[in-house]
C-alpha atoms as a PDB file:
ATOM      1  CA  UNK A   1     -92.914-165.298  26.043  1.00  0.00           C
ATOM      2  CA  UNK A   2     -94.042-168.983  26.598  1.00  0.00           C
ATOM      3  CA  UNK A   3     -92.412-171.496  27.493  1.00  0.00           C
ATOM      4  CA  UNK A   4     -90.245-170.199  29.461  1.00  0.00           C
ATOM      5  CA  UNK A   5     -86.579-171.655  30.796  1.00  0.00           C
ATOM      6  CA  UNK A   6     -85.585-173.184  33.518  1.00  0.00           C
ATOM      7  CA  UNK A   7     -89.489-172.957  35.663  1.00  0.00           C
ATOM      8  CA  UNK A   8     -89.116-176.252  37.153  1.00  0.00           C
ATOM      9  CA  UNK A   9     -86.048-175.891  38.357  1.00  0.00           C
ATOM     10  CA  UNK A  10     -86.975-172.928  41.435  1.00  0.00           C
ATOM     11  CA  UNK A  11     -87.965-173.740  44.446  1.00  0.00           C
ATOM     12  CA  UNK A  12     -90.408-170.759  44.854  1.00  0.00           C
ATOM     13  CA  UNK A  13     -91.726-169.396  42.314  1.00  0.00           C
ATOM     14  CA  UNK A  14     -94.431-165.669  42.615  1.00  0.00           C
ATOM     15  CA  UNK A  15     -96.638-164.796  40.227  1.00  0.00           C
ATOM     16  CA  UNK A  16     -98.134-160.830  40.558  1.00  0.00           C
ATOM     17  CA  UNK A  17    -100.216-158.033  38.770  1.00  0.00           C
ATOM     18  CA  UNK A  18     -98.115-155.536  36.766  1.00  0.00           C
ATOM     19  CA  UNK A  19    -100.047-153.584  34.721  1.00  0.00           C
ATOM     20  CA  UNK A  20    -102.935-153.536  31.761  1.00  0.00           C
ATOM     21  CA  UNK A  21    -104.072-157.073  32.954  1.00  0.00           C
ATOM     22  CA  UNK A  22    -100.728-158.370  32.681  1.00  0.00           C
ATOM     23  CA  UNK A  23     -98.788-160.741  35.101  1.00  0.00           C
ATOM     24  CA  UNK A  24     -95.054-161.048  35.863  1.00  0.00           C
ATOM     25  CA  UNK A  25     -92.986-164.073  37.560  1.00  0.00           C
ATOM     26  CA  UNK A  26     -90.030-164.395  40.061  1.00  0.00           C
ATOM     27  CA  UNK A  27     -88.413-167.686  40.409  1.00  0.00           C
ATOM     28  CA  UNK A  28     -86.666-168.322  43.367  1.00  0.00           C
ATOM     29  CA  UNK A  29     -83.296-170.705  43.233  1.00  0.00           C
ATOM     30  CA  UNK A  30     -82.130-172.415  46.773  1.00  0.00           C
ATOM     31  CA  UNK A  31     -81.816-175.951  46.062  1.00  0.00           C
ATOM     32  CA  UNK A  32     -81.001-176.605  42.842  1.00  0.00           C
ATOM     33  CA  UNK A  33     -79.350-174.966  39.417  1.00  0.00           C
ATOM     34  CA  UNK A  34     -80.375-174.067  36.263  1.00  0.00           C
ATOM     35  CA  UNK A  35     -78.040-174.028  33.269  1.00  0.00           C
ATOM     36  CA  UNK A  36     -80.595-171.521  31.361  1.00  0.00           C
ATOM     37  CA  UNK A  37     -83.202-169.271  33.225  1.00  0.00           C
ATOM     38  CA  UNK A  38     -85.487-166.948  30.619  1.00  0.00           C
ATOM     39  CA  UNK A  39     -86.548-164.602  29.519  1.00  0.00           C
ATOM     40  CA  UNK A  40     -85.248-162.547  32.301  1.00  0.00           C
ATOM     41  CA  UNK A  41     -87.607-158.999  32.124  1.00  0.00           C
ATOM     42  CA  UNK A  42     -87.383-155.841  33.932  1.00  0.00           C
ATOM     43  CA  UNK A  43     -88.027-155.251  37.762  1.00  0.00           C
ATOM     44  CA  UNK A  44     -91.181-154.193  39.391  1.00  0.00           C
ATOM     45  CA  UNK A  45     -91.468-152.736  42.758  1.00  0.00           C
ATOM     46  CA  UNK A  46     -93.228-156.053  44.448  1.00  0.00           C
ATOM     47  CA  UNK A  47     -89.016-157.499  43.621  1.00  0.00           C
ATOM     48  CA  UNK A  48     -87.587-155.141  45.914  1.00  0.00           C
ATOM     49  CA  UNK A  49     -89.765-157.182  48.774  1.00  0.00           C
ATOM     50  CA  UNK A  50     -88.309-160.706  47.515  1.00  0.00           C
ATOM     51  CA  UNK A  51     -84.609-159.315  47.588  1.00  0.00           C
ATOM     52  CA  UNK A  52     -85.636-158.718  50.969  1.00  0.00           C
ATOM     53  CA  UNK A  53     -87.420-161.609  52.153  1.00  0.00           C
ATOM     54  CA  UNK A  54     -84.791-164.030  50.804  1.00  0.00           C
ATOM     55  CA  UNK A  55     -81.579-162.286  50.973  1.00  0.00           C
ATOM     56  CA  UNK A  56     -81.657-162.893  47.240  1.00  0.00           C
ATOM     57  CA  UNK A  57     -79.062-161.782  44.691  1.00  0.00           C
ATOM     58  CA  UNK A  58     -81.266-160.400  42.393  1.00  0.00           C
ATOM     59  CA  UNK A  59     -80.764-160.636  38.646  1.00  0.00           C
ATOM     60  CA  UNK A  60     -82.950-158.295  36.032  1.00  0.00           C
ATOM     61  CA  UNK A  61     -83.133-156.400  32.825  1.00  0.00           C
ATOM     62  CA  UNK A  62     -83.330-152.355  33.762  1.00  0.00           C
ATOM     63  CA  UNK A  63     -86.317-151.039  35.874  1.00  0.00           C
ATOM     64  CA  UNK A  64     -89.080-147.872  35.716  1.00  0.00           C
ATOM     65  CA  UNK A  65     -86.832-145.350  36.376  1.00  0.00           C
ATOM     66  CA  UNK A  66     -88.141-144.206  39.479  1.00  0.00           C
ATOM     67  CA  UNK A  67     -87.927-148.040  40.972  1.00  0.00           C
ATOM     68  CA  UNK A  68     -84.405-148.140  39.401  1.00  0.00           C
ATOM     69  CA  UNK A  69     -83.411-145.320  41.675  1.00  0.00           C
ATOM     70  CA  UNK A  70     -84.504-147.474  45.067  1.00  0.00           C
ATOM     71  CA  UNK A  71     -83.349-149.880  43.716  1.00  0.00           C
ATOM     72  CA  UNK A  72     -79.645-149.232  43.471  1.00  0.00           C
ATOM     73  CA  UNK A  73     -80.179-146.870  46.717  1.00  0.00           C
ATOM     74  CA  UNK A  74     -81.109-150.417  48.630  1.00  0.00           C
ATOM     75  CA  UNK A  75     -79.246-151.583  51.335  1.00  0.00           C
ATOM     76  CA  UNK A  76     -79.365-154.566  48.918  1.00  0.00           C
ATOM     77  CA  UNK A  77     -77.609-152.512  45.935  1.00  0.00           C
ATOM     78  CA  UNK A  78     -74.380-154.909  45.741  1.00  0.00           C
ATOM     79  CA  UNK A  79     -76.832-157.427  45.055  1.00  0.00           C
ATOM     80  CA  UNK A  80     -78.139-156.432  42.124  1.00  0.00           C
ATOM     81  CA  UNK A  81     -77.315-158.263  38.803  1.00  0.00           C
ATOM     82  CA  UNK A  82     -78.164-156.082  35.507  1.00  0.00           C
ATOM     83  CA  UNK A  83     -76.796-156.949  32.351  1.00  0.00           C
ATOM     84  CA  UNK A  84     -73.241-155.953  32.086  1.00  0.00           C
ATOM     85  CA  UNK A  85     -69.758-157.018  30.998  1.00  0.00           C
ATOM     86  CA  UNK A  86     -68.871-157.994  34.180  1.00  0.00           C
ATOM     87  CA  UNK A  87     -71.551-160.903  34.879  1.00  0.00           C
ATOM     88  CA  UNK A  88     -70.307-162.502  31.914  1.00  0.00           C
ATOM     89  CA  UNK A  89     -70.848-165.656  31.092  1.00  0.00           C
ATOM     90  CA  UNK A  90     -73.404-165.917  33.730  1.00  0.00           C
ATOM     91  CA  UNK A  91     -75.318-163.098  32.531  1.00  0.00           C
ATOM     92  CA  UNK A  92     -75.927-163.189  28.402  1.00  0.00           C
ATOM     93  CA  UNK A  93     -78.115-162.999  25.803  1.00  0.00           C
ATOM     94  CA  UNK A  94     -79.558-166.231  24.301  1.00  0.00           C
ATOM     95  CA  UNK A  95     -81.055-165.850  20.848  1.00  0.00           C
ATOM     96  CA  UNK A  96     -83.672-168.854  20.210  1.00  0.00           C
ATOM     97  CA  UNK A  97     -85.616-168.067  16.867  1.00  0.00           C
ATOM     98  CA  UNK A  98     -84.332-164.638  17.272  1.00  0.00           C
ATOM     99  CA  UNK A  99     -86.139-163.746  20.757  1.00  0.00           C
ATOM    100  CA  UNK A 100     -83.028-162.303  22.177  1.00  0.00           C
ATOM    101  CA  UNK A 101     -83.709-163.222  25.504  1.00  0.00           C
ATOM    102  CA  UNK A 102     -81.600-161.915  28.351  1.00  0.00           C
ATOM    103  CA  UNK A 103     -80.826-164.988  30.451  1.00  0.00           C
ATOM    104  CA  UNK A 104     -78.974-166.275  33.185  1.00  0.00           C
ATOM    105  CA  UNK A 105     -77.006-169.484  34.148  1.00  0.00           C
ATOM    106  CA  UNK A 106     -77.079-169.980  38.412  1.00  0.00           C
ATOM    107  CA  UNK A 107     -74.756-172.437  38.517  1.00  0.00           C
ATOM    108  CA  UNK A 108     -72.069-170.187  36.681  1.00  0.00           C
ATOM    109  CA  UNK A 109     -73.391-167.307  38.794  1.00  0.00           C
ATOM    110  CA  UNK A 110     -71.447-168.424  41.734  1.00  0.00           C
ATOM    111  CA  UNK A 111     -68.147-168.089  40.586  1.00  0.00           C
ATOM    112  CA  UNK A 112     -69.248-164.267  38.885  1.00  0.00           C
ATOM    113  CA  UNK A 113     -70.185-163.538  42.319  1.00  0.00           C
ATOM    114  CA  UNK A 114     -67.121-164.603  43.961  1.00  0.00           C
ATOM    115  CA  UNK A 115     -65.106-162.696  41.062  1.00  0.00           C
ATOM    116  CA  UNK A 116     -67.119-159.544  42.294  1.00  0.00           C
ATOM    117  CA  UNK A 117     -66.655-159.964  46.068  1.00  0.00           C
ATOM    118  CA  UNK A 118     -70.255-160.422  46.560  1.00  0.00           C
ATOM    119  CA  UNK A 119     -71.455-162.847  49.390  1.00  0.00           C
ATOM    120  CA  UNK A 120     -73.745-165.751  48.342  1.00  0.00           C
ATOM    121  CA  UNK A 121     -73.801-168.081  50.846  1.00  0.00           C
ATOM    122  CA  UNK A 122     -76.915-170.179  51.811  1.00  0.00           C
ATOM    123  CA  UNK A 123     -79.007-168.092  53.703  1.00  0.00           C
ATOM    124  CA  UNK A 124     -81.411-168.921  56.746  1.00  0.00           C
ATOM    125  CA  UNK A 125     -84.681-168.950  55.486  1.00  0.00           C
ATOM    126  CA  UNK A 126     -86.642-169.841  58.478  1.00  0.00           C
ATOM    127  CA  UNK A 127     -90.228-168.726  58.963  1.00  0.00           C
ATOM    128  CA  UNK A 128     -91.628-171.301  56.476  1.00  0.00           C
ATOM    129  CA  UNK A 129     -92.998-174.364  58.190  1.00  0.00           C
ATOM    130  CA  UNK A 130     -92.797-177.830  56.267  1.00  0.00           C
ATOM    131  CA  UNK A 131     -95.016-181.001  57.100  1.00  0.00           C
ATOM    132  CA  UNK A 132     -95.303-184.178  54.831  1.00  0.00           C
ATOM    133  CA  UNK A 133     -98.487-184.850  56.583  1.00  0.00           C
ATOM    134  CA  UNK A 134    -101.705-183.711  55.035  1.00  0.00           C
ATOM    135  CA  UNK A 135    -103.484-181.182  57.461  1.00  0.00           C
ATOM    136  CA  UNK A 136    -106.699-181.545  58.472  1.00  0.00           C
ATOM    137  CA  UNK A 137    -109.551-178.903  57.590  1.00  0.00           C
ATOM    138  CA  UNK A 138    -109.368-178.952  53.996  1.00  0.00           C
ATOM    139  CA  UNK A 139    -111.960-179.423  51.146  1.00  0.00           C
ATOM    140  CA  UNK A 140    -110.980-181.758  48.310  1.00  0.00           C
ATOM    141  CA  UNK A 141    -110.369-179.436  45.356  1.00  0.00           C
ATOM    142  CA  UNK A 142    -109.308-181.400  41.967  1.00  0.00           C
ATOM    143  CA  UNK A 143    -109.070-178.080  39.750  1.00  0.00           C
ATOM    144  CA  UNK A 144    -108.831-174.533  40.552  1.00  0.00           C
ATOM    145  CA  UNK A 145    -108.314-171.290  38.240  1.00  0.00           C
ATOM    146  CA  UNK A 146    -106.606-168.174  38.873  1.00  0.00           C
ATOM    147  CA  UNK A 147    -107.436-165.053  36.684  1.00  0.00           C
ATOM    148  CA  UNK A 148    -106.233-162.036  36.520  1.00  0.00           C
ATOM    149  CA  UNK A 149    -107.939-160.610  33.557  1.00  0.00           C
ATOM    150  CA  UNK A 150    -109.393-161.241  30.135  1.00  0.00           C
ATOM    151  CA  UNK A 151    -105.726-162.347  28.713  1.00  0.00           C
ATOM    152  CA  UNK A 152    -103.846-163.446  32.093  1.00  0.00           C
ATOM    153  CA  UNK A 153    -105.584-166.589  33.384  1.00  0.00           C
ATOM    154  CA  UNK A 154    -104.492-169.895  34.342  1.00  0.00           C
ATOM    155  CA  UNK A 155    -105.653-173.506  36.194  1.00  0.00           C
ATOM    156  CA  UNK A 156    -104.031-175.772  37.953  1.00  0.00           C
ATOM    157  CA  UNK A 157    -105.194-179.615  38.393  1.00  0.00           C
ATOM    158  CA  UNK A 158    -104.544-181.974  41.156  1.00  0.00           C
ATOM    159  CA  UNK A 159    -102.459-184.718  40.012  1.00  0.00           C
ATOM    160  CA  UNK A 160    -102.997-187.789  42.445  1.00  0.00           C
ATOM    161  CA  UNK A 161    -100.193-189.943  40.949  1.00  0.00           C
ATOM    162  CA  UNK A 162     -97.551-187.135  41.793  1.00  0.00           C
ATOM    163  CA  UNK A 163     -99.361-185.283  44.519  1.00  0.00           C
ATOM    164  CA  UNK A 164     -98.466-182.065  42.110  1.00  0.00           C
ATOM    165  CA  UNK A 165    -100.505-179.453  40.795  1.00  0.00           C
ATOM    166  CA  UNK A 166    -100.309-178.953  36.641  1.00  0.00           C
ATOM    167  CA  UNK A 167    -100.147-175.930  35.199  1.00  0.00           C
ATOM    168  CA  UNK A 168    -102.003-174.964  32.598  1.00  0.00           C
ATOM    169  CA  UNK A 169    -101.917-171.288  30.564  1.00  0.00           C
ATOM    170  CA  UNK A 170    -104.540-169.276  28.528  1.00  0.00           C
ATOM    171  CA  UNK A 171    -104.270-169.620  24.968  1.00  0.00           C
ATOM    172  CA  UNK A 172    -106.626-166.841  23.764  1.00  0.00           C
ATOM    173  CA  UNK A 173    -108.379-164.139  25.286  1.00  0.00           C
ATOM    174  CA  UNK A 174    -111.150-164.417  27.097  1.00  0.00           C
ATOM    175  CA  UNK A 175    -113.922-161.415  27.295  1.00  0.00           C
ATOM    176  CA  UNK A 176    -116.725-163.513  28.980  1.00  0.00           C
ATOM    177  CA  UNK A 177    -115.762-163.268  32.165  1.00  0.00           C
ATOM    178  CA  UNK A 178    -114.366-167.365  32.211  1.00  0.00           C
ATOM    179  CA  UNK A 179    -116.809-168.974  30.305  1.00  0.00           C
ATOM    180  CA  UNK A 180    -114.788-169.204  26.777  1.00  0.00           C
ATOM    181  CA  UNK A 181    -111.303-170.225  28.475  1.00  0.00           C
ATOM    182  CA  UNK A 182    -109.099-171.282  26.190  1.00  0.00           C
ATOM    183  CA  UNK A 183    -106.009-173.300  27.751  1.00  0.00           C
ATOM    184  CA  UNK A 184    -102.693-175.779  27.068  1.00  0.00           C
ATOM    185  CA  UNK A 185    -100.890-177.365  29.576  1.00  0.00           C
ATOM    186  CA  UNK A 186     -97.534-175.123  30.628  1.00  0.00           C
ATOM    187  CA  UNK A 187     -93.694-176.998  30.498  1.00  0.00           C
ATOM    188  CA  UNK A 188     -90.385-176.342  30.996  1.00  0.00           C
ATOM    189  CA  UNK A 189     -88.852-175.134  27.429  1.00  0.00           C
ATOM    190  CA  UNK A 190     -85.300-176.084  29.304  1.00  0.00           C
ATOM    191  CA  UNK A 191     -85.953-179.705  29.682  1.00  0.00           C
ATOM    192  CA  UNK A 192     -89.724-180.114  28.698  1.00  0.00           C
ATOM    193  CA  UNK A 193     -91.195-180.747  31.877  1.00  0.00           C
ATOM    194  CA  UNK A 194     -94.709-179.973  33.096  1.00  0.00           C
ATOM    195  CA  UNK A 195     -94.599-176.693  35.552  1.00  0.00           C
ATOM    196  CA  UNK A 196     -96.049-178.298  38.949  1.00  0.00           C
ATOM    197  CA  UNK A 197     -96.414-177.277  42.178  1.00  0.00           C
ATOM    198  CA  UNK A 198     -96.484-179.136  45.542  1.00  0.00           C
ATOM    199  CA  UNK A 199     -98.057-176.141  47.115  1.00  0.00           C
ATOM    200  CA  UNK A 200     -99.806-172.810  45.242  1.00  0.00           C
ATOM    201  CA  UNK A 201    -100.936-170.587  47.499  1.00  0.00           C
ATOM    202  CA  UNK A 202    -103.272-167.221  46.559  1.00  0.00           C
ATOM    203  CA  UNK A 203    -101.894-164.516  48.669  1.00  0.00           C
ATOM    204  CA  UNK A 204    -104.730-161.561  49.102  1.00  0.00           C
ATOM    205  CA  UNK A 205    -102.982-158.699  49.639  1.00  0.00           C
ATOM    206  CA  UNK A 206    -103.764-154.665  48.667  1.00  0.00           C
ATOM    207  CA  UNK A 207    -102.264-153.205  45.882  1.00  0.00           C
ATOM    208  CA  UNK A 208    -101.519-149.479  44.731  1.00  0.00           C
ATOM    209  CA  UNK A 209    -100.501-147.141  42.260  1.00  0.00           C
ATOM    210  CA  UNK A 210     -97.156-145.869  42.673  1.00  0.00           C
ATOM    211  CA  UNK A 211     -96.992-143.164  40.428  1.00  0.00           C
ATOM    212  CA  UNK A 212    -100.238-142.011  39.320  1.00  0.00           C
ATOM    213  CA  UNK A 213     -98.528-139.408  36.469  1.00  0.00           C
ATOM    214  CA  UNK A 214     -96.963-142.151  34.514  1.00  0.00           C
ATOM    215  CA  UNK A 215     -99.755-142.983  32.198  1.00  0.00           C
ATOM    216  CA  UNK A 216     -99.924-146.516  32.345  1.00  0.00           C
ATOM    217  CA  UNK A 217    -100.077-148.434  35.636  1.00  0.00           C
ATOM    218  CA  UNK A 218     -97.114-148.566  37.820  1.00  0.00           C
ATOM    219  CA  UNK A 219     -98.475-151.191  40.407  1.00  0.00           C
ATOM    220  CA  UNK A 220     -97.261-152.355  44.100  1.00  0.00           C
ATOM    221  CA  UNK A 221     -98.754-154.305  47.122  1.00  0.00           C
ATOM    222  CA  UNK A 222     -97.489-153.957  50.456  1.00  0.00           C
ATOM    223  CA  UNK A 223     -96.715-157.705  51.306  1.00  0.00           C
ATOM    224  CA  UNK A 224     -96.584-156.988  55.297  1.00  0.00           C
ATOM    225  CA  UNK A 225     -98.542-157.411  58.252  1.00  0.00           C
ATOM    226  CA  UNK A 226    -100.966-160.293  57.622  1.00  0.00           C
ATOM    227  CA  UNK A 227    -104.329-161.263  54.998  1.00  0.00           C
ATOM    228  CA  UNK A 228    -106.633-163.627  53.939  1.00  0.00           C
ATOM    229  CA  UNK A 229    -104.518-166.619  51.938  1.00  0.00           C
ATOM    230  CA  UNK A 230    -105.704-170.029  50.675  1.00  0.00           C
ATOM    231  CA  UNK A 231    -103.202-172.917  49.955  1.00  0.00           C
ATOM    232  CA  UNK A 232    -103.474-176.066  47.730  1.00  0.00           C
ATOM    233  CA  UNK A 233    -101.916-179.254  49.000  1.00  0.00           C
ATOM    234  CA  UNK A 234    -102.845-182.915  48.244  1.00  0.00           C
ATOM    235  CA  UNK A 235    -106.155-182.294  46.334  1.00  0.00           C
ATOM    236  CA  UNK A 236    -106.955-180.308  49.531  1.00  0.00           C
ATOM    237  CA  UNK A 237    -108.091-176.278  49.904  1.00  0.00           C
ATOM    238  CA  UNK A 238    -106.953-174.568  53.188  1.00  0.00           C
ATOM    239  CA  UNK A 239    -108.141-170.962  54.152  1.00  0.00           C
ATOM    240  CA  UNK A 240    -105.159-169.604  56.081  1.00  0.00           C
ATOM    241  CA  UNK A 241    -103.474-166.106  56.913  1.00  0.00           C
ATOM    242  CA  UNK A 242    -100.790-164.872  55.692  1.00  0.00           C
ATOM    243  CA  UNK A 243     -98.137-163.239  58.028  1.00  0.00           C
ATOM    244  CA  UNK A 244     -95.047-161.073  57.726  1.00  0.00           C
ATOM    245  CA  UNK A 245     -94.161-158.599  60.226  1.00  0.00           C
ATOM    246  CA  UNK A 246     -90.710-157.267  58.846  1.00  0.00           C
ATOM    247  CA  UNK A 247     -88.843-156.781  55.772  1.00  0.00           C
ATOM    248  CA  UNK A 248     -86.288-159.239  56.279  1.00  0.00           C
ATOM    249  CA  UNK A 249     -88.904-162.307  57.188  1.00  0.00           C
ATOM    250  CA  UNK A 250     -90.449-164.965  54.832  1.00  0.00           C
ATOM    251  CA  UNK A 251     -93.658-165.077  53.848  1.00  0.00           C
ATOM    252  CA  UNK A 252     -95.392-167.793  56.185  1.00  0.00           C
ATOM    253  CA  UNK A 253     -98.657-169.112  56.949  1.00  0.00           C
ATOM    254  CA  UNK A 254    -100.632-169.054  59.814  1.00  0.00           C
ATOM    255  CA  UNK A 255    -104.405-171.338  61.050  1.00  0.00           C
ATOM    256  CA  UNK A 256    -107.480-169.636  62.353  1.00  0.00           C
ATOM    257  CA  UNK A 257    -105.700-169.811  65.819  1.00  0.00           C
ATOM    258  CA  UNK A 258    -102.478-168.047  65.289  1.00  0.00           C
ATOM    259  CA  UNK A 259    -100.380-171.797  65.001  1.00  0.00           C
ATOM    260  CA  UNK A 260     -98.091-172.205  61.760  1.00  0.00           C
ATOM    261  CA  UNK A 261     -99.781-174.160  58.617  1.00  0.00           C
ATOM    262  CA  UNK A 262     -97.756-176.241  57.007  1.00  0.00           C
ATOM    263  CA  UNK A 263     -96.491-176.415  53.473  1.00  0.00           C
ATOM    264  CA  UNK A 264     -95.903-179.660  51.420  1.00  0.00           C
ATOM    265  CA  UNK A 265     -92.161-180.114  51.260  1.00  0.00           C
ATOM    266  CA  UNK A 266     -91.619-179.207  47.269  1.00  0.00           C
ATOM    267  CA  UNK A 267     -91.679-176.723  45.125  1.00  0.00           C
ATOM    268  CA  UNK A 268     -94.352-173.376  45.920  1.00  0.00           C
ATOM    269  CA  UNK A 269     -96.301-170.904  43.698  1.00  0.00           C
ATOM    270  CA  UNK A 270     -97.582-168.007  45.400  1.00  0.00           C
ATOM    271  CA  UNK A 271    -100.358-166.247  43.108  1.00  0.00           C
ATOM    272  CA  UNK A 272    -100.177-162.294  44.685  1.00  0.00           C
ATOM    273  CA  UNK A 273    -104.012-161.763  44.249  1.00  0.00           C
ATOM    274  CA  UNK A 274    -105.933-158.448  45.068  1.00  0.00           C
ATOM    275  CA  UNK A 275    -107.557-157.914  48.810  1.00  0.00           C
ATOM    276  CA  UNK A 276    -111.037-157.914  46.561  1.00  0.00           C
ATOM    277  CA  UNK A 277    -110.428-160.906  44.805  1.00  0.00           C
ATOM    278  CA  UNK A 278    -113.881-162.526  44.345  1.00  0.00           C
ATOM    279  CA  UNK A 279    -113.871-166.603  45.598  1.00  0.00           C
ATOM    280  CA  UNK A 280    -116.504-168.730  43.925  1.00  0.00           C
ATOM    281  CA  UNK A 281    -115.837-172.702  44.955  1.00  0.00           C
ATOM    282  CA  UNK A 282    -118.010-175.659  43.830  1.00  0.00           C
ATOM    283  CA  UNK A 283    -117.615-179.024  43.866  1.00  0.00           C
ATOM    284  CA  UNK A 284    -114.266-180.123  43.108  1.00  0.00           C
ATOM    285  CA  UNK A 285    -113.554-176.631  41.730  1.00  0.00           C
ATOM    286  CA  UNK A 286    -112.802-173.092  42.677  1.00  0.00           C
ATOM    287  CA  UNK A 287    -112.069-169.754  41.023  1.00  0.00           C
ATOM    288  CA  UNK A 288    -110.140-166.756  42.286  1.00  0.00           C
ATOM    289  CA  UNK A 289    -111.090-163.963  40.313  1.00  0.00           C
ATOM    290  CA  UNK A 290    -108.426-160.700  40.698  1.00  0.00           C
ATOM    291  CA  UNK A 291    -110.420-157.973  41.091  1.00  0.00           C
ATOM    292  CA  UNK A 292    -108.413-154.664  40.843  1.00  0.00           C
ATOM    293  CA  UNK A 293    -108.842-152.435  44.431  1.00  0.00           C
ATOM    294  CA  UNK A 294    -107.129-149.268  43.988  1.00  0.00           C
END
């Protein structure tokens, strides 16, 4: 459901494959609050490697049942927030035109938490590297697109006045393979802001089917070890690796020679893409296509 609350408010923000062409999104708060955060969906098994990464409290609307099982079987399991009487009011429904979207408030979170005995302190997030300065190496990209199918497809355009990447979101499906994209420009239905980025990142990583007897797609991607990644800073394209060795580290990025790349100090989207994703640049413009490998 578009827009959606409370985008521009995270600090990170991962976008990934689910299933039948579709995409979902976790939104990462560290920095700042938001008083509204939805529509708040169910889990996938890619979450269980965020609550992980970022020592996240972890809030979400029931899970596959077989994920719901490790999930609540976690080492994480006090940190998980599903809808219940006693996350209230943090934790609610919100009822705009009669969506009845599950929701959450962070900043009322904290004192829920508390309430509960669960710890949510700031946590050390280290592993990420942050430089203002513009690396060298890149190619100047103003406009790149990310699709993941026929229906899931997006672009994002350099902004030189902010330094930002724009969002923008398909509007209709496309069958041609790109050339009958249809898109608008993607905000923030909290406080109608435009959904930028200082940084998005495609992440090539494999995927999987978890349970090949459930008749639909029940999709994960092992986000460890290291892969092919490019990032988007300052009108620039990098091709990078990404790197992460254990569970309990942050995604990070590495050069061709082993040494940490920096990120723009801002807000990140990392786009999970498919080891076979097909890369087609041109001038000023690139495409990663998500082609499925399993």
């Amino acid at each position: 459901d578009r827009p959606q609350f409370g985008l521009s408010l995270a600090d990170i923000i991962y976008e990934y494959y689910t299933e039948e062409g579709a995409t979902r999104f976790s939104a990462i708060y560290y920095g700042q609050d938001a008083e509204l955060v939805a529509p708040i969906r169910s889990a996938r098994f890619f979450d269980m490697q965020l609550v992980q990464m970022y020592d996240s409290v972890f809030v979400f609307g029931s899970a596959y049942y077989l994920l719901r099982n490790r999930l609540f079987n976690a080492d994480f399991a006090e940190r998980l927030i599903i809808e219940g009487s006693s996350w209230l009011p943090a934790v609610q429904r919100y009822d705009p035109n009669r969506r009845n979207y599950l929701s959450v408030d962070t900043a009322a979170l904290q004192s829920v938490l508390e309430k509960n005995f669960i710890n949510n302190e700031r946590q050390d997030l280290s592993g990420m590297y942050f430089s203002s300065a513009v690396p060298q190496g890149g190619e100047a990209v103003a406009q790149f697109y990310v699709r993941y199918s026929s229906a899931i497809y997006n672009r994002w355009d350099y902004d030189p006045a902010s330094g930002k990447y724009l969002r923008f979101e398909d509007t209709e499906n496309d069958t041609t393979g790109g050339q009958n994209e249809v898109y608008e420009q993607l905000t923030d239905a909290l406080n109608d802001e435009s959904i930028a980025a200082d940084n998005v990142v495609m992440v090539l990583v494999q995927h999987e089917i978890r349970d090949p007897s459930a008749g639909t797609e029940v999709v994960d991607m092992q986000l460890l070890g290291r892969g092919d990644a490019y990032i988007a800073r300052d009108g620039q394209v990098y091709k990078v690796q990404w790197q992460r060795q254990q569970p309990g580290d942050v995604l990070s990025l590495v050069d061709a020679d082993g040494e940490p790349f920096p990120f723009k100090p801002g807000q990140t989207w990392f786009e999970i893409m498919s080891r076979g994703t097909r890369v087609q640049n041109a001038l000023q413009s690139w495409r990663f296509t998500f082609v499925a490998d399993w």
